[in-house]
Each structure stands twice: as C-alpha cells, then as structure tokens.
Protein backbone atom coordinates (compact mmCIF):
# COMPACT_ATOMS: atom_id res chain seq x y z
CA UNK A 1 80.03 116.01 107.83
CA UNK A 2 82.90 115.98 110.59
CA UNK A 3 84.02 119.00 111.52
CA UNK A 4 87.80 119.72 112.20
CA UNK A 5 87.36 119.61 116.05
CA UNK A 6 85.73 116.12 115.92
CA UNK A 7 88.67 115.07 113.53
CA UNK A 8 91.25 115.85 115.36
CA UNK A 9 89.74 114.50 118.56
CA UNK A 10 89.49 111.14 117.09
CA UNK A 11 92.99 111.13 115.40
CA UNK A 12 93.96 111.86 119.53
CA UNK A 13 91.93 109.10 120.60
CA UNK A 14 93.82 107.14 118.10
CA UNK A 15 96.66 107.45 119.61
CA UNK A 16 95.20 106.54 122.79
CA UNK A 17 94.41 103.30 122.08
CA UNK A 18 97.81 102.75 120.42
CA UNK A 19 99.81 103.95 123.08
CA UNK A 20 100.37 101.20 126.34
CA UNK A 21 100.77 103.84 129.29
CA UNK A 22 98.16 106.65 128.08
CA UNK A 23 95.70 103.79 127.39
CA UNK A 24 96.27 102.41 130.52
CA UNK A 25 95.72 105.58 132.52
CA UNK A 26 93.03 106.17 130.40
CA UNK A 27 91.13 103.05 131.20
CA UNK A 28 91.56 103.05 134.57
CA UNK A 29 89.91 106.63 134.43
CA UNK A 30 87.06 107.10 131.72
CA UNK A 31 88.29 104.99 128.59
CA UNK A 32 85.31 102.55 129.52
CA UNK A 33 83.04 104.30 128.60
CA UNK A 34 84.11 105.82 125.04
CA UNK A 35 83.16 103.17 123.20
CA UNK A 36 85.24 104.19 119.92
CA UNK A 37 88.50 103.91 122.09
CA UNK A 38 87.99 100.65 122.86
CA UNK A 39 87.33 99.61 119.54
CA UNK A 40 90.39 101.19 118.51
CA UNK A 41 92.23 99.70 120.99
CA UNK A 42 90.98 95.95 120.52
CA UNK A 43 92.13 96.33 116.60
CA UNK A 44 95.30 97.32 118.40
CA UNK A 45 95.29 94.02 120.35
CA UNK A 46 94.86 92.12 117.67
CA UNK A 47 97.41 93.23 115.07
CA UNK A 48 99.87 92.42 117.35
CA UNK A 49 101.82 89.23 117.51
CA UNK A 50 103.21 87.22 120.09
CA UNK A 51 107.08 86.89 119.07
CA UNK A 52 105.83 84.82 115.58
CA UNK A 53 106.46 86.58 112.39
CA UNK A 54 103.51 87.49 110.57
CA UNK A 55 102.42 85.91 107.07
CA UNK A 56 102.93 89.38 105.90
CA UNK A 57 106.38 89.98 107.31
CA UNK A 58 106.98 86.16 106.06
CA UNK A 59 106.15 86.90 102.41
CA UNK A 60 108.34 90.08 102.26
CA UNK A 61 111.27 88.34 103.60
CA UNK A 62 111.04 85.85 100.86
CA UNK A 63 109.03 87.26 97.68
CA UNK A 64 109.72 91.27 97.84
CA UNK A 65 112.80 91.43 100.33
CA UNK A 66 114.26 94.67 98.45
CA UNK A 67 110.44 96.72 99.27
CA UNK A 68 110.59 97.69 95.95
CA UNK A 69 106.79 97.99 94.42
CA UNK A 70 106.37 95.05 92.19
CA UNK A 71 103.30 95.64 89.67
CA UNK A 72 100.70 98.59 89.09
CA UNK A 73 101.26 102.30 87.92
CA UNK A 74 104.19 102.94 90.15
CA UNK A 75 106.28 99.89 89.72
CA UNK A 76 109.75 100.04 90.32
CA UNK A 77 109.11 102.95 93.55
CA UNK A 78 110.99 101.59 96.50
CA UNK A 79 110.18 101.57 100.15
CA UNK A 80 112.65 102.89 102.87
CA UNK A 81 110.92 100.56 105.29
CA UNK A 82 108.74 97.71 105.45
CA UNK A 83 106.13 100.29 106.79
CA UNK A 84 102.68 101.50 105.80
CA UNK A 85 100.84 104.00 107.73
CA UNK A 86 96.94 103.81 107.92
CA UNK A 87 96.80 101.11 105.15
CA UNK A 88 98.14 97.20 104.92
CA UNK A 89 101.76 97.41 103.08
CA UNK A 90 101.65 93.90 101.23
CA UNK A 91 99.41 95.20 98.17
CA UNK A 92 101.03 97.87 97.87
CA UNK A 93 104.92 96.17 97.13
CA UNK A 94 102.86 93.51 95.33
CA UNK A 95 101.05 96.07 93.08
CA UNK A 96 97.33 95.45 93.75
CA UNK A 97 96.30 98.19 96.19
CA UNK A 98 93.53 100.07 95.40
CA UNK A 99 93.36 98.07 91.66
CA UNK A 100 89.91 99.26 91.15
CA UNK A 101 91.10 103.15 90.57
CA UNK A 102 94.60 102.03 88.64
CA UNK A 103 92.56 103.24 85.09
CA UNK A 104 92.01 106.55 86.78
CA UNK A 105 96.07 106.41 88.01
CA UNK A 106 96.63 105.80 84.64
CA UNK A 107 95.20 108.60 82.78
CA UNK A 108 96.47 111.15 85.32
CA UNK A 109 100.25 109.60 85.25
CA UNK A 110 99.69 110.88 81.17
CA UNK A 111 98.39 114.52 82.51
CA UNK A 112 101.01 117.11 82.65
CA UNK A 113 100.08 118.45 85.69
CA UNK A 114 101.71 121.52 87.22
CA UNK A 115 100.72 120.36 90.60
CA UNK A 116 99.52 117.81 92.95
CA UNK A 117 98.27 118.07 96.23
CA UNK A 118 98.27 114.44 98.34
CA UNK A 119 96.00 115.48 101.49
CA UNK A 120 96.20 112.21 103.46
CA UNK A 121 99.53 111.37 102.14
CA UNK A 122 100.34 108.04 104.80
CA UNK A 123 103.70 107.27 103.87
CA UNK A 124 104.03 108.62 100.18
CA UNK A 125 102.60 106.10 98.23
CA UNK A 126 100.94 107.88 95.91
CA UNK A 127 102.74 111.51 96.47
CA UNK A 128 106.09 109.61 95.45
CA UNK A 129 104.72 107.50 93.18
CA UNK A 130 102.94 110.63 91.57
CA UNK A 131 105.99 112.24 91.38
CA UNK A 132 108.10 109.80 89.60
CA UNK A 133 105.79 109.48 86.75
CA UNK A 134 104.91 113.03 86.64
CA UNK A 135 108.07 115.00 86.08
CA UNK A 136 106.83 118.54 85.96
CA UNK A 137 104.69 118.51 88.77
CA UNK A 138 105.59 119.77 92.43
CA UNK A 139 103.81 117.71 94.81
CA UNK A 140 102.32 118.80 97.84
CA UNK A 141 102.29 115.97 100.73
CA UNK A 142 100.04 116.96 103.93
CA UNK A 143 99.61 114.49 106.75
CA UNK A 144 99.14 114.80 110.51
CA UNK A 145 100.58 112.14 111.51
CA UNK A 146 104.33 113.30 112.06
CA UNK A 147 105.93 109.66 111.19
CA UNK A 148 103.81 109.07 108.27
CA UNK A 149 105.38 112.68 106.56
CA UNK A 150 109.01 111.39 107.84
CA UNK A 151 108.70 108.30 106.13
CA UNK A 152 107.45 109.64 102.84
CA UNK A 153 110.47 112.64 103.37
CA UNK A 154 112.59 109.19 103.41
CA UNK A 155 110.71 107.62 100.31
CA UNK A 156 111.27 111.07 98.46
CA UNK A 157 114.81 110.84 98.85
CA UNK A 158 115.10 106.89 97.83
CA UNK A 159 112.90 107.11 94.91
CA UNK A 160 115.38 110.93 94.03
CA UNK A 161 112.39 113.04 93.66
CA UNK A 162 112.53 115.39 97.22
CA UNK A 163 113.38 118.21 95.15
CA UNK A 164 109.88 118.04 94.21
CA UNK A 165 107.98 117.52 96.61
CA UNK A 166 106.87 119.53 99.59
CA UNK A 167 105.26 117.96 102.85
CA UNK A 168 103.42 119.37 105.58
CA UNK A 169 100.94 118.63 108.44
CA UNK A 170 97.23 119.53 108.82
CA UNK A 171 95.78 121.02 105.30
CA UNK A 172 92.79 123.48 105.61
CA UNK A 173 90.17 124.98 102.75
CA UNK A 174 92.84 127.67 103.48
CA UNK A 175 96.25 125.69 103.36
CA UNK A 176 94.66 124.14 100.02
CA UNK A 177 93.41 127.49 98.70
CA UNK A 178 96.66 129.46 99.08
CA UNK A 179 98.85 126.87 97.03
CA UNK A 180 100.02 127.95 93.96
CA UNK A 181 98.46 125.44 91.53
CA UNK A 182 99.21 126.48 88.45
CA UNK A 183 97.29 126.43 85.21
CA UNK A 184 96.65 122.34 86.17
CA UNK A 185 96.66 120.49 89.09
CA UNK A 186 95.37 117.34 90.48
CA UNK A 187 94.45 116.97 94.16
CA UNK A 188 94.55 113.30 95.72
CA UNK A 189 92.46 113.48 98.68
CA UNK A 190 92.42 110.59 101.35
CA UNK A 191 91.23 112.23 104.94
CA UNK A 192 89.10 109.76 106.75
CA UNK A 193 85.97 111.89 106.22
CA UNK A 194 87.60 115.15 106.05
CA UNK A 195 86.65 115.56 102.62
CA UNK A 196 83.53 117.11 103.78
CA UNK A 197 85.33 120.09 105.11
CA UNK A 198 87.97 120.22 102.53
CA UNK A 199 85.24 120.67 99.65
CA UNK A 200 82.64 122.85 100.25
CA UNK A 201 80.75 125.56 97.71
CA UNK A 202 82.86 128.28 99.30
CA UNK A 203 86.47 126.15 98.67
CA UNK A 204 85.99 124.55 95.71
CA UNK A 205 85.60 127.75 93.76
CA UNK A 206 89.73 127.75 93.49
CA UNK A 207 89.40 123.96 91.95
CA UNK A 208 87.26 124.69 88.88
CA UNK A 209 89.91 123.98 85.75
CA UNK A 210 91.97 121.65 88.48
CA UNK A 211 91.31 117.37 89.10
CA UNK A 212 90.27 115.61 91.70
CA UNK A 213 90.70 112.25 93.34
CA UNK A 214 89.11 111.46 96.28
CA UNK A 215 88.48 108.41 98.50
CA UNK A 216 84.97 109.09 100.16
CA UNK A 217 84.11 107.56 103.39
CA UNK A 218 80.61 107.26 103.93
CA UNK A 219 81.32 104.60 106.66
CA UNK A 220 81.83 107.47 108.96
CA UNK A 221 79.20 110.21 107.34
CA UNK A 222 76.56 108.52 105.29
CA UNK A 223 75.93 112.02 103.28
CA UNK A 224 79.36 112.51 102.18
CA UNK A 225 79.41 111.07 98.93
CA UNK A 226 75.91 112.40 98.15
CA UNK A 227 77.07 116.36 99.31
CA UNK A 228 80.73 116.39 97.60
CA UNK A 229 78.68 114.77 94.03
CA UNK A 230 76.36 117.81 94.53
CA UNK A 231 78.95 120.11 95.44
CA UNK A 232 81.06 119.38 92.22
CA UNK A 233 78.62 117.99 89.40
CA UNK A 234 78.75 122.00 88.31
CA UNK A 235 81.67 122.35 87.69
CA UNK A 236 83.04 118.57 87.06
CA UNK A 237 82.13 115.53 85.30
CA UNK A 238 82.02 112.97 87.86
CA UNK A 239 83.54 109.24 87.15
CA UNK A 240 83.13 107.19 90.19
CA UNK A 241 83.88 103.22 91.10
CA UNK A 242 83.61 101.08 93.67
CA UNK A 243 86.05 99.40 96.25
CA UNK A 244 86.34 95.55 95.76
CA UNK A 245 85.24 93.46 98.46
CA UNK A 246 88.66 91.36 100.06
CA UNK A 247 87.19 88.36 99.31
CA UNK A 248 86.96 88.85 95.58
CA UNK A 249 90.78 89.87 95.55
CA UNK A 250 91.77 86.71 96.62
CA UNK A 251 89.82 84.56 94.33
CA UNK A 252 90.43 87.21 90.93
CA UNK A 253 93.98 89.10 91.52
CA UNK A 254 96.43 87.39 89.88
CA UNK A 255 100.19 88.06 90.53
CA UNK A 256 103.31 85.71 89.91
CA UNK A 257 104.52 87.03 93.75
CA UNK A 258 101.14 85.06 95.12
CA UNK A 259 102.21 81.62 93.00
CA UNK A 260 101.91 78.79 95.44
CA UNK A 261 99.42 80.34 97.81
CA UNK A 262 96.23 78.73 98.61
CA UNK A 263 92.66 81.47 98.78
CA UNK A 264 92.82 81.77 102.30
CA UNK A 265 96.32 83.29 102.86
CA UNK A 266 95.88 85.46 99.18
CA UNK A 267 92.97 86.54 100.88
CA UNK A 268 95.38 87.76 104.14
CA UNK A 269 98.26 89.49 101.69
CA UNK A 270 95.79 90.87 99.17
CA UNK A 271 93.38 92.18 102.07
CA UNK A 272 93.05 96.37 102.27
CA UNK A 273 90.64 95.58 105.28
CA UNK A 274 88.31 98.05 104.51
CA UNK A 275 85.51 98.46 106.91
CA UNK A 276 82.49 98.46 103.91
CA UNK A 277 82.16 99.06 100.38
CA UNK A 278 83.74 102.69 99.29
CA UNK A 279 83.58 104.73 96.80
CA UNK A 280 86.11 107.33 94.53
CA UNK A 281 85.24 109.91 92.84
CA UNK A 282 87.70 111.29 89.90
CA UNK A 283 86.57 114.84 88.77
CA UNK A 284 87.53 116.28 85.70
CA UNK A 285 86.37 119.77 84.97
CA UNK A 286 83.42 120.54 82.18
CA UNK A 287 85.34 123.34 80.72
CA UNK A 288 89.04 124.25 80.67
C-alpha cells in the first residue's frame, strides 16, 4: 500500500515536473535519474499546445460555452471555469464521466444522507454535485492540492450550496474519524492509492452503518483492491464495476452535444485517459 510519506513525495514531484524553473533546476541536478519525474514531465510536454486551440477548448466554445453540466446525475451544476483538476473536463460538462458508476450515483442521490465526505475532491465535481441533489447532507471536501479546493469553494458558491459544504486539505484515518457523521453518511473516496491508508481494520471500525464509494487504483498497488474487499466484506456488501476502456466510449456513448463528430475525435472528448482498467467499489453496510 503507499504510505503517506511516499504520497506526498510524489504529489511534490508532481509539481516538479509541472513547474518550468524547478524542473529545470531539477534536471540539470538529479531529475535524470528519477524516472517517474520524467514521465510526469513528458505528459506535461505533451498536453501543451503551441498557440492552437485544443479540440477540447474548440468544442466548449461552441457546444457547452455556458460550462454548465449537460447530461448525467448532476445535470444542470455549472462550472466557474473551464477547469478540471486531475481529470479531463469535456465528459464531465457533456455528462459521460465516469458513466459506468452513474447507477451507483443514482441510488445514493435518493439516500438521505446526513453526511458526505469527498476525499480527493479535484474541483467539486462530485462534492457539489452531491450537494445539490442531496439537501440534508453537509459535505466534507478534502484535497491537497490548494487550487483544486479554491475552485470547488468557487463551484460551491455558483451552484448556491457553500453553506453546506466544508473543504479542507490533507484527510487522515484521523481527520476522517473525528467528523461528525451522523446516523448516515456516505464517503466518496478518490486518492490516487491512498485508499490503502485511509481504510484499514483499525479505521474502518467508525464506517460500519456509513457508505462507501471508492475509486481503487491498483495501477499503482496491485493489492489494493484485493486488501480494502477483505478489509470491508465484514461489515459491507460489496458491489463493484469496472472502468470502460476509451475506445468503447467513443464507439457506444451517445450524446446530442457529440452530433456531427466522426470516432476518432469522440474518442478525444469522451476520453478519461485512464492509465488501465479500474475498478469501484460501492459498500453498503450488512446491518443498519
């Protein structure tokens, strides 16, 4: 499982590679030879554009200019900014992203929860969204990343739901233990691999009559799937599906916004660019 040390080191060597000057300095000194750096860095590279607006940029302009989230569970939630942090922002105005959990997203947005906790929150997607179609609940948003928690500050305020919802930074076993829950809560759980620190036998004690949602990322820790199923199957029932591969999107998702589009550019909007096939758990408890 990663540890907290080894997380945060690679959110800093994140930033590394994003960064011009630090990377610079950095290569020059001993960014050769950390390989994950320069992969980082050569994603970097090639996101960016030379002066020419992207197809993605290009297809907000004209289909969704107003960011306002077209299709899905939380249609109608607008964006503050054509910005997504950690994730591609195109499926998520058109409606599609993440399509293959939307019947989970469905029976929680008819849960009256008391509480939801959004640990990985990016910009708010699903905190905000969460919170629009869950009135009662008082959402919890934790991120590190300091402009992914300002933007979804910005998205709680568009979308009129800030009262609501509470953000914050890094989220321990501890943070996550000390929240007051109430009698039902749902916790949302996106942490690139973090999720085997968050749940353990020791933390998840506190989560017994609560849900859980969590994107697992065995990409980066083969055993994580296999230790959080064990971890929980005593406690929850365990329904679990599988990501869709980008190629399948583009020949099977079906939205009026993508009218006119041949395969190979549906296949650049509709792409989440996930580096293998993932897996989410949603964990209901056995007994209430």
């Amino acid at each position: 499982m990663i540890r907290p040390l080894e997380w945060i080191a690679r959110q800093i060597l994140d930033r590394v590679a994003a960064n011009d000057l630090i990377y610079a300095a950095f290569d020059r000194s001993i960014g050769r030879s950390v390989g994950y750096v320069q992969s980082v860095r050569r994603l970097v590279e090639k996101n960016r554009n030379s002066g020419r607006v992207s197809p993605e940029k290009a297809f907000l302009d004209d289909r969704i200019p107003d960011l306002v989230v077209r299709h899905g569970p939380f249609r109608g939630m607008r964006y503050p900014q054509a910005r997504s942090v950690g994730s591609t922002l195109v499926p998520k105005l058109i409606g599609s992203y993440e399509k293959e959990i939307h019947p989970f997203i469905d029976r929680i947005c008819a849960t009256p929860y008391t509480a939801i906790v959004d640990v990985g929150c990016a910009e708010g997607y699903y905190a905000i969204g969460l919170a629009m179609r869950i009135s009662g609940a008082t959402v919890y948003a934790f991120d590190t990343d300091t402009k992914a928690i300002a933007l979804c500050r910005a998205m709680a305020e568009l979308n009129g739901v800030s009262s609501r919802v509470v953000t914050g930074s890094f989220c321990s076993p501890e943070t996550l233990a000390s929240l007051d829950l109430g009698s039902r809560a749902l916790i949302v759980c996106d942490c690139e691999g973090f999720e085997g620190t968050l749940f353990t036998r020791r933390s998840i004690g506190a989560l017994a009559q609560h849900d859980v949602l969590v994107e697992l990322h065995d990409f980066l820790n083969i055993e994580l799937s296999s230790s959080i199923r064990e971890i929980f199957s005593e406690t929850h029932e365990i329904h679990a599906v599988k990501s869709v591969d980008d190629l399948e999107k583009a020949h099977t998702y079906a939205y009026e916004e993508l009218e006119g589009f041949d395969l190979a550019r549906r296949k650049i909007l509709l792409a989440e660019s996930r580096p293998a096939v993932m897996e989410w758990f949603f964990m209901t408890p056995r007994r209430r």
